[in-house]
Protein backbone atom coordinates (compact mmCIF):
# COMPACT_ATOMS: atom_id res chain seq x y z
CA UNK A 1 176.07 -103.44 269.73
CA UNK A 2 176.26 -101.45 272.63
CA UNK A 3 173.16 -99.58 275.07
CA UNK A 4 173.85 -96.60 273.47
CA UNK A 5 173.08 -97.52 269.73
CA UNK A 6 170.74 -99.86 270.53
CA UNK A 7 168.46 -96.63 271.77
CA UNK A 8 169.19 -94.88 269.25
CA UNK A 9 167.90 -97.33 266.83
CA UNK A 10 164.85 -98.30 268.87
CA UNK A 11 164.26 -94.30 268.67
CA UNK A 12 164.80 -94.13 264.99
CA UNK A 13 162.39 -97.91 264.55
CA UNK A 14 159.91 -95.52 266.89
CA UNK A 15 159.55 -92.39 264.71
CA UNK A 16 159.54 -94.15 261.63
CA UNK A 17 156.32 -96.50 262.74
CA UNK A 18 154.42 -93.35 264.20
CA UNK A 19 154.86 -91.52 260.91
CA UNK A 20 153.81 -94.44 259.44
CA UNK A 21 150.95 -95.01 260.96
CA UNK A 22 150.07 -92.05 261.77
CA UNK A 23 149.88 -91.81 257.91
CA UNK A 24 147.81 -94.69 257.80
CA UNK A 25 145.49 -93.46 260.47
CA UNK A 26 145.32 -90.10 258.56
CA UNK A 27 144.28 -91.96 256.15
CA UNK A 28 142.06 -93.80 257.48
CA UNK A 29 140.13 -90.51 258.91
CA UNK A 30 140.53 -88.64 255.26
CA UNK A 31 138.11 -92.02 254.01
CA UNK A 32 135.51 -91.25 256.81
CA UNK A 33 135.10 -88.28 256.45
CA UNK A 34 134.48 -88.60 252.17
CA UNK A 35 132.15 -90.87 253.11
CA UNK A 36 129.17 -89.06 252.67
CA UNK A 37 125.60 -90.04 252.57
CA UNK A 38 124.30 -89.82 249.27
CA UNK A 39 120.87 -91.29 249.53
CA UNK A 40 119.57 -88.18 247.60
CA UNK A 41 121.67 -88.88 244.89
CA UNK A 42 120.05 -92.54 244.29
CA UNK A 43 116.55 -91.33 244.36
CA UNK A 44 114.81 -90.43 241.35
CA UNK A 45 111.00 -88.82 240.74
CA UNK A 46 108.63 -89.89 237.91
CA UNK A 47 105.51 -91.12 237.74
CA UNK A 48 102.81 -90.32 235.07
CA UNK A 49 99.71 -88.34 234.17
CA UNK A 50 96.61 -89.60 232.57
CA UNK A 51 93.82 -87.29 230.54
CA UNK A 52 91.42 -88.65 228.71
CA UNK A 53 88.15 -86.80 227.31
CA UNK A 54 85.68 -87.72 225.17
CA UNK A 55 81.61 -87.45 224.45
CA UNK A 56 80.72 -86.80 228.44
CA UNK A 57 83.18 -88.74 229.10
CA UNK A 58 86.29 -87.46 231.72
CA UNK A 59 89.31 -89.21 233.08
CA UNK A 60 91.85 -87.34 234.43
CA UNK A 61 94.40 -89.15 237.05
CA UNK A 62 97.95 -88.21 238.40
CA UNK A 63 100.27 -90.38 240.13
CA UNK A 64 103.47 -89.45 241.20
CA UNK A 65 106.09 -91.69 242.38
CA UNK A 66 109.58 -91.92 243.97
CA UNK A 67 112.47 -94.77 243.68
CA UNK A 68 115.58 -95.19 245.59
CA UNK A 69 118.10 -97.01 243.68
CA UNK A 70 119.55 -99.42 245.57
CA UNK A 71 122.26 -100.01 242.89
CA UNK A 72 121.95 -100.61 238.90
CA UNK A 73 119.78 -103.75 239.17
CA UNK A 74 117.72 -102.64 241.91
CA UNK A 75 115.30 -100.16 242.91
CA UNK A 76 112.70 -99.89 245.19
CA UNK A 77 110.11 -97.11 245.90
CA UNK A 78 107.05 -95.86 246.57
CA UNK A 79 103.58 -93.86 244.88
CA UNK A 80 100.50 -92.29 244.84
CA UNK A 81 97.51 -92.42 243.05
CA UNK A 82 94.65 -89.51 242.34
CA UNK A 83 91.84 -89.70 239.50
CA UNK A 84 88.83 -88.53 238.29
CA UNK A 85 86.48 -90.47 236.32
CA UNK A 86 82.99 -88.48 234.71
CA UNK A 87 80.58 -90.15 232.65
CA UNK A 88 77.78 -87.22 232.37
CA UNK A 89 74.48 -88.71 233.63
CA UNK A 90 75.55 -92.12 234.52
CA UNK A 91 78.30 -91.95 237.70
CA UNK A 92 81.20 -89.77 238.82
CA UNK A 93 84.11 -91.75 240.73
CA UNK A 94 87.22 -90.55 242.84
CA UNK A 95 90.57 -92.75 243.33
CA UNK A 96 92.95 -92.16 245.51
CA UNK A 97 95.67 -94.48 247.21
CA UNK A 98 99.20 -95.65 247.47
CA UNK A 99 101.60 -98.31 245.68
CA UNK A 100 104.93 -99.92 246.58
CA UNK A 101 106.94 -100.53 243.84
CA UNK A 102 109.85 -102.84 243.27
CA UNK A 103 111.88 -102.80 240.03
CA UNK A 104 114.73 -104.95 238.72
CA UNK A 105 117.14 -104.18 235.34
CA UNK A 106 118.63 -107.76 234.73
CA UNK A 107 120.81 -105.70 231.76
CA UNK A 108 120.33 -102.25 230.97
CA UNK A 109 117.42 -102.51 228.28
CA UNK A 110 114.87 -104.80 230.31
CA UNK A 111 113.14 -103.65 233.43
CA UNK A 112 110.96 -105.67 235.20
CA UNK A 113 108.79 -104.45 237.67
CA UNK A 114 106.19 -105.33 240.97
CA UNK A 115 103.92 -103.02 242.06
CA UNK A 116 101.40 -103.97 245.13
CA UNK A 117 98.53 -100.85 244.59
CA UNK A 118 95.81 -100.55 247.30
CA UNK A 119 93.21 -97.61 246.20
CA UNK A 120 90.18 -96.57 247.73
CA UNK A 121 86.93 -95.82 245.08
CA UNK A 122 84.09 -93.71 245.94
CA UNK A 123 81.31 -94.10 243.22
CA UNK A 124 78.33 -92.22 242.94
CA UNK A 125 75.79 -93.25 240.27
CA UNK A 126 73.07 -91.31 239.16
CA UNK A 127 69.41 -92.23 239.02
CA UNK A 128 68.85 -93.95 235.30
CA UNK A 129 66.56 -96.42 233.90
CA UNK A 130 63.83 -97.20 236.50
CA UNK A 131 67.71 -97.61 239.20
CA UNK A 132 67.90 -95.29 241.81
CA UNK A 133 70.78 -93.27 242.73
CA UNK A 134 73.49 -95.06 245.22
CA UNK A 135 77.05 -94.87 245.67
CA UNK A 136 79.68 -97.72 246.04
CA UNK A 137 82.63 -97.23 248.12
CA UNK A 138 85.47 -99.71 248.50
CA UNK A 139 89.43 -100.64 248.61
CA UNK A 140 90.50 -102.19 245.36
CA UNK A 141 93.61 -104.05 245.83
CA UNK A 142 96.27 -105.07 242.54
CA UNK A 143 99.41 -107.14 242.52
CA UNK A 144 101.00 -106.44 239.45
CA UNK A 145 103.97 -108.16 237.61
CA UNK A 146 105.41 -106.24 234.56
CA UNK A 147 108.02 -106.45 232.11
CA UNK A 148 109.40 -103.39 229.84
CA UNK A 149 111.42 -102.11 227.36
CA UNK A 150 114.08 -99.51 229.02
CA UNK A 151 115.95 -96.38 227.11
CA UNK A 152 117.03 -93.86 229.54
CA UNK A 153 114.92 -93.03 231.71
CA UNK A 154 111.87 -93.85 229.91
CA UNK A 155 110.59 -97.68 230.16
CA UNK A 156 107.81 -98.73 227.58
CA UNK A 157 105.87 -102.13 228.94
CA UNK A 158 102.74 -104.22 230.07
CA UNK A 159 101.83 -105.25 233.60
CA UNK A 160 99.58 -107.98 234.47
CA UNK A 161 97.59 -108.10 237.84
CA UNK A 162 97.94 -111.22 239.07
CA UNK A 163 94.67 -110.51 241.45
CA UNK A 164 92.37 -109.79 238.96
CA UNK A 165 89.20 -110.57 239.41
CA UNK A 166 86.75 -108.94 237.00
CA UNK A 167 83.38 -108.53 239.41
CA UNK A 168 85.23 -107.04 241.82
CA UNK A 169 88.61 -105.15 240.13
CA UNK A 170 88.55 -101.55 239.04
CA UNK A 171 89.71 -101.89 236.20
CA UNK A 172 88.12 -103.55 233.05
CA UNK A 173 90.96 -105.77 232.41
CA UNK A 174 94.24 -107.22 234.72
CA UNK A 175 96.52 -106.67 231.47
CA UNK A 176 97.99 -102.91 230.94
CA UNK A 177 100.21 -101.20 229.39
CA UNK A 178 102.84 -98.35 230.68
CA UNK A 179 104.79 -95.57 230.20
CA UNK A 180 107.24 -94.88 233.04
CA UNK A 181 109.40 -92.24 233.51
CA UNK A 182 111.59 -91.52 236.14
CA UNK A 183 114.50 -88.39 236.36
């Protein structure tokens, strides 16, 4: 093989390779640039809504919330909590606070769920049988651990707060059910 056709090989071996990879690094650029962030696309909004009236009796409490799937077992997220409790001549009582919520779909049909709830309360009770009128404010705190039964985007369930304690809880009982709903 002589100079001559060596180089002319070597330049043929040259522009093959640079097509080549400049192919590859076309390529390569064509991926980064599809790669888009989609974190808006693995958040949902839910939450749920609470009424319930009766004889002088008001409850009325919203709490939204927000989850960012992580990927189809995982989701993590975040909430808040208003409400509005009446019970005509005995006390009137605001909630409001925040949750952190952490929720995990072993298969598609069972979600199980921890939620870490701090809310402040700010009681005012009226003046009634020979007791005088005082208000009670404090932070009620709630670990809860739930399981649920999930179609959609609707999961049907019971929680349990694991940091119940009844004299000082806000709730009458650590065991409750849900409705969650997320879209």
């Amino acid at each position: 093989m002589n100079k001559i056709q060596f180089s002319i090989d070597c330049k043929y071996y040259f522009v093959i390779l640079t097509v080549l990879f400049s192919s590859f690094a076309s390529a390569q650029q064509a991926y980064v640039i599809d790669n888009k962030n989609h974190f808006w696309d693995k958040v949902q909004f839910g939450g749920g809504l609470g009424l319930g009236i009766g004889s002088g009796y008001t409850d009325i409490s919203v709490m939204p919330s927000a989850i960012y799937n992580v990927n189809q077992i995982v989701a993590v997220g975040v909430g808040l909590q208003f409400g509005y409790l009446n019970s005509r001549n005995y006390y009137e009582s605001y909630v409001y606070g925040g949750s952190l919520i952490t929720l995990v779909n072993p298969i598609p049909e069972v979600q199980l769920s921890a939620e870490l709830e701090q809310v402040r309360v700010n009681t005012d009770y009226n003046a009634r049988n020979g007791f005088p009128q005082y208000s009670d404010n404090f932070w009620n705190t709630a670990l809860y651990l739930g399981a649920g039964y999930r179609t959609g985007n609707v999961t049907i369930g019971a929680r349990y707060d694991v940091l119940y304690d009844p004299d000082r809880s806000l709730y009458g009982s650590g065991f409750m059910p849900f409705v969650r709903v997320y879209f």
